[in-house]
Protein backbone atom coordinates (compact mmCIF):
# COMPACT_ATOMS: atom_id res chain seq x y z
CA UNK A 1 -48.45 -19.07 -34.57
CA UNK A 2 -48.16 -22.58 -33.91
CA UNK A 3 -46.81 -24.70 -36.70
CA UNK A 4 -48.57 -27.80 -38.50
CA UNK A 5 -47.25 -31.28 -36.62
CA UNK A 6 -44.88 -33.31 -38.30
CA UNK A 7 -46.09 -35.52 -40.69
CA UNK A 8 -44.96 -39.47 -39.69
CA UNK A 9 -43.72 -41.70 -42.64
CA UNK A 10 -45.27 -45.03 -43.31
CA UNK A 11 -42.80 -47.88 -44.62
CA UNK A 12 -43.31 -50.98 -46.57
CA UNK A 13 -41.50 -52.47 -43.74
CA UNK A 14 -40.01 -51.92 -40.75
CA UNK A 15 -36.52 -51.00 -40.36
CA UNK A 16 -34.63 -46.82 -40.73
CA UNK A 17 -34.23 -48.07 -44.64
CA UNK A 18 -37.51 -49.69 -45.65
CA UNK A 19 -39.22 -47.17 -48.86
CA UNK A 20 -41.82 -44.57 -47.13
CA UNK A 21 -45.15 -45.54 -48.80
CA UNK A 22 -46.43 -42.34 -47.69
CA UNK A 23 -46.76 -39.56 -45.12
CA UNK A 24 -49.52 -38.96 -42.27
CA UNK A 25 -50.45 -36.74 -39.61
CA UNK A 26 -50.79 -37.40 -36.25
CA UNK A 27 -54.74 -36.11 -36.52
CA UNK A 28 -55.66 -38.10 -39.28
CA UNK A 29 -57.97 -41.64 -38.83
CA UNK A 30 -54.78 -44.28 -38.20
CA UNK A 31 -55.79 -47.94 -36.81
CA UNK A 32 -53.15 -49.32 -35.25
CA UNK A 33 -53.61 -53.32 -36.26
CA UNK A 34 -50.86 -54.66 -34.24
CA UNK A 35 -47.29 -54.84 -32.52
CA UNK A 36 -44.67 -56.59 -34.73
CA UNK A 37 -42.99 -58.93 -32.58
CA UNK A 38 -38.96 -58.68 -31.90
CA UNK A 39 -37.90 -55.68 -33.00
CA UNK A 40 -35.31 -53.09 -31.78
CA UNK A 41 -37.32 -50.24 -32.45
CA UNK A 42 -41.48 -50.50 -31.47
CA UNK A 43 -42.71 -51.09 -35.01
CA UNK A 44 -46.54 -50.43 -35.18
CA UNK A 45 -48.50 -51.90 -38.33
CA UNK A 46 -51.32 -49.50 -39.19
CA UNK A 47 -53.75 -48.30 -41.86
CA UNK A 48 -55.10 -44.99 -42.71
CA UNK A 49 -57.70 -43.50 -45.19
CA UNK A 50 -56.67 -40.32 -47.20
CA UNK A 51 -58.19 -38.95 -50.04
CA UNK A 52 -60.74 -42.13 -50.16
CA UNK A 53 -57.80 -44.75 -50.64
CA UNK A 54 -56.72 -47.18 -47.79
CA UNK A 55 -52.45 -46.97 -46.78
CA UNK A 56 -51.20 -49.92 -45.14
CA UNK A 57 -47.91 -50.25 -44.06
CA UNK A 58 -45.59 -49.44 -40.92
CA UNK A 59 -44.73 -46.80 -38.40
CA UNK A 60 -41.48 -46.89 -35.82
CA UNK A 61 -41.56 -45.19 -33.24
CA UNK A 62 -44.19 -44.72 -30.44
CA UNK A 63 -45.17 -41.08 -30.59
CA UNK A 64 -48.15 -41.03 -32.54
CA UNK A 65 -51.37 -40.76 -30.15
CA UNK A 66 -52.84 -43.55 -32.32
CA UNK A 67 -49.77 -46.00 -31.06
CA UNK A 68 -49.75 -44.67 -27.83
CA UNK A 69 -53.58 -45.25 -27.09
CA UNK A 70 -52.90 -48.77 -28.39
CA UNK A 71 -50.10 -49.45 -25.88
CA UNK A 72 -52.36 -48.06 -23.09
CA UNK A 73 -55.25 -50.51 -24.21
CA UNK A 74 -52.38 -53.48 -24.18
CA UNK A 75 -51.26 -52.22 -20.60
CA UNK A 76 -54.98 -51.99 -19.45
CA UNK A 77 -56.15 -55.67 -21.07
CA UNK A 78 -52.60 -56.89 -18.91
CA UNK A 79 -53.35 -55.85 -16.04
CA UNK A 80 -56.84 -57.26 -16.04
CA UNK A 81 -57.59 -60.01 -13.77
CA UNK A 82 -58.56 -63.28 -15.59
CA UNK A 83 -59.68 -65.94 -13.71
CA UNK A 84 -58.07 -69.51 -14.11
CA UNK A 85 -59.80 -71.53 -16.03
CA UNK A 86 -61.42 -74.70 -14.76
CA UNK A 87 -59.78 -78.03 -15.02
CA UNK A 88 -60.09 -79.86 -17.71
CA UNK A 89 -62.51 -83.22 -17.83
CA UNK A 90 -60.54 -86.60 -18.37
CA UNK A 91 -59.92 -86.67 -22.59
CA UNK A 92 -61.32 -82.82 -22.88
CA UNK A 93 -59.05 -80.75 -24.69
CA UNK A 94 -57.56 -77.31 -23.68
CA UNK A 95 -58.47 -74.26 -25.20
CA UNK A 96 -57.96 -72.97 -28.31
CA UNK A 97 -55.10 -70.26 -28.42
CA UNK A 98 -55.65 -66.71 -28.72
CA UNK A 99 -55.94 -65.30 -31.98
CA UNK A 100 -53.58 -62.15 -33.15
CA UNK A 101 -55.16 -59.99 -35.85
CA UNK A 102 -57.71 -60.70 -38.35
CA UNK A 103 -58.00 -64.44 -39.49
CA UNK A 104 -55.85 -66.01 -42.50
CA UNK A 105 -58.13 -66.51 -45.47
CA UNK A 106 -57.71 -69.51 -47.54
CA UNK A 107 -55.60 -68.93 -50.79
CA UNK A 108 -54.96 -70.40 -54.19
CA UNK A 109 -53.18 -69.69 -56.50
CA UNK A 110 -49.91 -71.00 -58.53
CA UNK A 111 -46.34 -71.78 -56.96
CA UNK A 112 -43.09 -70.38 -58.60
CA UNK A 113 -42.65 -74.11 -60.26
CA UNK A 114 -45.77 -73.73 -61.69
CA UNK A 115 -48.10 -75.80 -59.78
CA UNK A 116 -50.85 -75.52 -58.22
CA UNK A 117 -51.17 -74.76 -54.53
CA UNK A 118 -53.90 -74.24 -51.55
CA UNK A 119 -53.79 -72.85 -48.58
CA UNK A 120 -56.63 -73.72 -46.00
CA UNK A 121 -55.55 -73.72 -42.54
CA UNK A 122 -58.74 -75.66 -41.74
CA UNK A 123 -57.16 -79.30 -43.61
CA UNK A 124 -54.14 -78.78 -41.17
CA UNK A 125 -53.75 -79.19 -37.32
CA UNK A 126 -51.02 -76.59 -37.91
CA UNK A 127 -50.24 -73.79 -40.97
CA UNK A 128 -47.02 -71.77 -41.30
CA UNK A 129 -47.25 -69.05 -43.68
CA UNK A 130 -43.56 -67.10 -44.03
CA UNK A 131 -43.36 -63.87 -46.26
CA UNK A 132 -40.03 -62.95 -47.02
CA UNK A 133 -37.73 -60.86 -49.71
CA UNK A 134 -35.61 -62.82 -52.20
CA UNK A 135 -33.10 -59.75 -51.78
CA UNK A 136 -32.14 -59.80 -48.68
CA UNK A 137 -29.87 -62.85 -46.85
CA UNK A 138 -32.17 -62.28 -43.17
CA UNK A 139 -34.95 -63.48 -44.84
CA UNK A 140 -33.36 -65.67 -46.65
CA UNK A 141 -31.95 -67.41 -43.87
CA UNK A 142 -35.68 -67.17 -42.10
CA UNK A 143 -37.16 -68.79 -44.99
CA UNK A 144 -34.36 -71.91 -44.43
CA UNK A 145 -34.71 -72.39 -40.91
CA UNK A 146 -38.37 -72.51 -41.36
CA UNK A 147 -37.98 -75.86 -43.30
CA UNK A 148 -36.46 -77.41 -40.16
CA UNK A 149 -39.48 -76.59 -38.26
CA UNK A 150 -41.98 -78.03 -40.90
CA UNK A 151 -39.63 -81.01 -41.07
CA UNK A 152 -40.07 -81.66 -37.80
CA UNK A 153 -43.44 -81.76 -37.30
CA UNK A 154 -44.66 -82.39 -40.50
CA UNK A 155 -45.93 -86.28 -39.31
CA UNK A 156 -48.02 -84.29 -36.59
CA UNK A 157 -49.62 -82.42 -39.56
CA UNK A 158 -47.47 -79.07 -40.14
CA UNK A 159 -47.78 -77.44 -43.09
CA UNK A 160 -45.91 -74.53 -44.76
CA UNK A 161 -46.25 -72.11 -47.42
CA UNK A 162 -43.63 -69.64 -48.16
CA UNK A 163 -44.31 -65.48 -50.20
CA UNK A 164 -41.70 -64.17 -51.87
CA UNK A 165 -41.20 -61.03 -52.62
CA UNK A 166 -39.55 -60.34 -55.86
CA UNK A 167 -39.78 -58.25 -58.70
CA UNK A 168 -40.21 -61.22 -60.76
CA UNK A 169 -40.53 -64.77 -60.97
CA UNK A 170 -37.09 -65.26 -62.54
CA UNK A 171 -35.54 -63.11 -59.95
CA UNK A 172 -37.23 -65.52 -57.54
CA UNK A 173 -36.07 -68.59 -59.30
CA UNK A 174 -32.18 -66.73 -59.50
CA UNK A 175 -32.14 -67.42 -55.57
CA UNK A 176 -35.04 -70.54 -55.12
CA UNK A 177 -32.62 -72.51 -57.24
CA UNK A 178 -29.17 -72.57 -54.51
CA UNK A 179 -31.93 -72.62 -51.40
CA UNK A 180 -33.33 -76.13 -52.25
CA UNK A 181 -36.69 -75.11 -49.95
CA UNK A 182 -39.21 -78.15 -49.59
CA UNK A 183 -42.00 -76.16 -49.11
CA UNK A 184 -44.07 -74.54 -51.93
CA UNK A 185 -42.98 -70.90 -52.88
CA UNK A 186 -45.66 -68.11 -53.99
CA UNK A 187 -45.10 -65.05 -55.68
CA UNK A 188 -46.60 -61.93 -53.63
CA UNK A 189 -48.17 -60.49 -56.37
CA UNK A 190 -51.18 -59.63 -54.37
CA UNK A 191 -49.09 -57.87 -51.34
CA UNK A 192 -50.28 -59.94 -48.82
CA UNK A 193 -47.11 -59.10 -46.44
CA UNK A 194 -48.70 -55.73 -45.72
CA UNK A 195 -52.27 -57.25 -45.42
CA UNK A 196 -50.97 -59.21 -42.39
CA UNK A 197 -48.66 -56.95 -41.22
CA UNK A 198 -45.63 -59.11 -42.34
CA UNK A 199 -41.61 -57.84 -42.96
CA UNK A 200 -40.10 -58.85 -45.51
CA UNK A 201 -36.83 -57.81 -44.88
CA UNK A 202 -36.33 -59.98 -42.09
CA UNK A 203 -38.74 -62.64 -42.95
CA UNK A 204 -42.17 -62.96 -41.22
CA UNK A 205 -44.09 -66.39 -40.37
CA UNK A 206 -47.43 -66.65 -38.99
CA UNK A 207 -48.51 -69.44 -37.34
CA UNK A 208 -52.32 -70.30 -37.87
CA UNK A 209 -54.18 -72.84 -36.14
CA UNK A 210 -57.38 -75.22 -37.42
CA UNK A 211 -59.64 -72.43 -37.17
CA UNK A 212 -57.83 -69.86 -39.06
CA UNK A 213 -56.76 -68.05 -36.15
CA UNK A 214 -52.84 -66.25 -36.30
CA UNK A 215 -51.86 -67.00 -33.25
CA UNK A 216 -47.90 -65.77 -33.46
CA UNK A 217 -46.19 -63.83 -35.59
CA UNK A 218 -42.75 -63.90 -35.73
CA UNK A 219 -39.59 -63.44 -37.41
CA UNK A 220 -37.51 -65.60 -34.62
CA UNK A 221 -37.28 -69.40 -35.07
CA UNK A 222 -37.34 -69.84 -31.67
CA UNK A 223 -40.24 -68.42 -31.10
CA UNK A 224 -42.13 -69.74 -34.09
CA UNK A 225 -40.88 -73.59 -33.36
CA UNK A 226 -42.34 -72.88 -29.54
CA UNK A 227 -45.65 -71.49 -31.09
CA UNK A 228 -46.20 -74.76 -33.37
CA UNK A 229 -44.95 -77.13 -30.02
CA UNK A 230 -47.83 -75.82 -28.38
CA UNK A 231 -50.39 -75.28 -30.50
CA UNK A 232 -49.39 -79.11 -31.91
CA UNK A 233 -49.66 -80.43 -28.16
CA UNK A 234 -53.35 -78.77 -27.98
CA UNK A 235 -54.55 -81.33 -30.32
């Protein structure tokens, strides 16, 4: 007799030590939402239905026929042909960039000092929205080196938005006091980090254009300075 597959942890993050939210099996419904971007070990974000309630979180690892039917769709869609595009008219802009995953909605909501904050990507040429973990120094450091991106394009109309993850606000505070960010700081208290597919470990930033479109997500400041560059120079 054949035994029952191995069930497959999901994680709150990815990362060997990130806490197992719960466990699947191979057969049941899993969308795979998207790659996250950098990592050492393929790190899948996915959702699945059991018992009527919708798990989000993350998978390492590529043997799930879920993730592997994704990667053969991203291998297919590369391999695809596509035609350059015209050239452009004198004064016409390029086009828009690709979107990843399902658009940012606009947020409000209240900022660890109290205030009053929105978030609508369409008022901006440019939105960064970084999700990160008070606890641990990565993101720490990610949320930091994200100020010298908005500080350098800020006068081309950059704006960023930090998520912290913390148990509490004065746990946030403990650690938002000695980083000195100048960008406003939200609590997570509505788990968007797994909504987008963020972690929080190493800090996550997506980069949204005018039209609510993600189109990078990254936890590399290279990568997330070249992604505003371009998408800036679009305009």
């Amino acid at each position: 007799m054949i035994g029952a597959a191995a069930s497959v942890p999901v994680r709150d993050a990815c990362g060997e030590d990130a806490a197992i939210v719960a466990d699947i099996q191979p057969t049941d419904p899993i969308q795979v939402r998207h790659a996250l971007i950098g990592e050492s070990t393929p790190c899948y974000a996915v959702s699945v239905t059991k018992a009527g309630q919708e798990i989000r979180g993350f998978v390492l690892g590529d043997t799930l026929p879920a993730v592997q039917q994704f990667e053969r769709r991203r291998a297919l869609e590369t391999r695809l042909a596509i035609p350059a595009p015209p050239p452009l008219a004198p004064g016409e802009k390029g086009a828009a960039p690709l979107s990843t995953g399902p658009p940012f909605a606009p947020w409000k909501g209240v900022t660890t000092r109290g205030q009053q904050t929105e978030i609508d990507p369409a008022t901006s040429k440019a939105t960064l929205v970084s999700f990160w973990d008070c606890e641990s120094k990565a993101a720490r450091r990610s949320a930091q080196e994200l100020m010298k991106t908005e500080s350098e394009f800020r006068a081309k109309g950059l704006k960023a938005f930090g998520f912290v993850e913390a148990n509490n606000a004065g746990r946030a505070g403990y650690y938002l006091d000695d980083m000195s960010l100048d960008y406003p700081q939200v609590l997570d208290q509505q788990r968007l980090a797994a909504k987008y597919g963020a972690d929080t470990n190493k800090g996550t930033t997506l980069v949204i254009d005018a039209s609510n479109n993600i189109v990078t997500v990254s936890s590399n400041p290279a990568e997330i300075r070249a992604a505003v560059a371009k998408l800036l120079s679009s305009e």
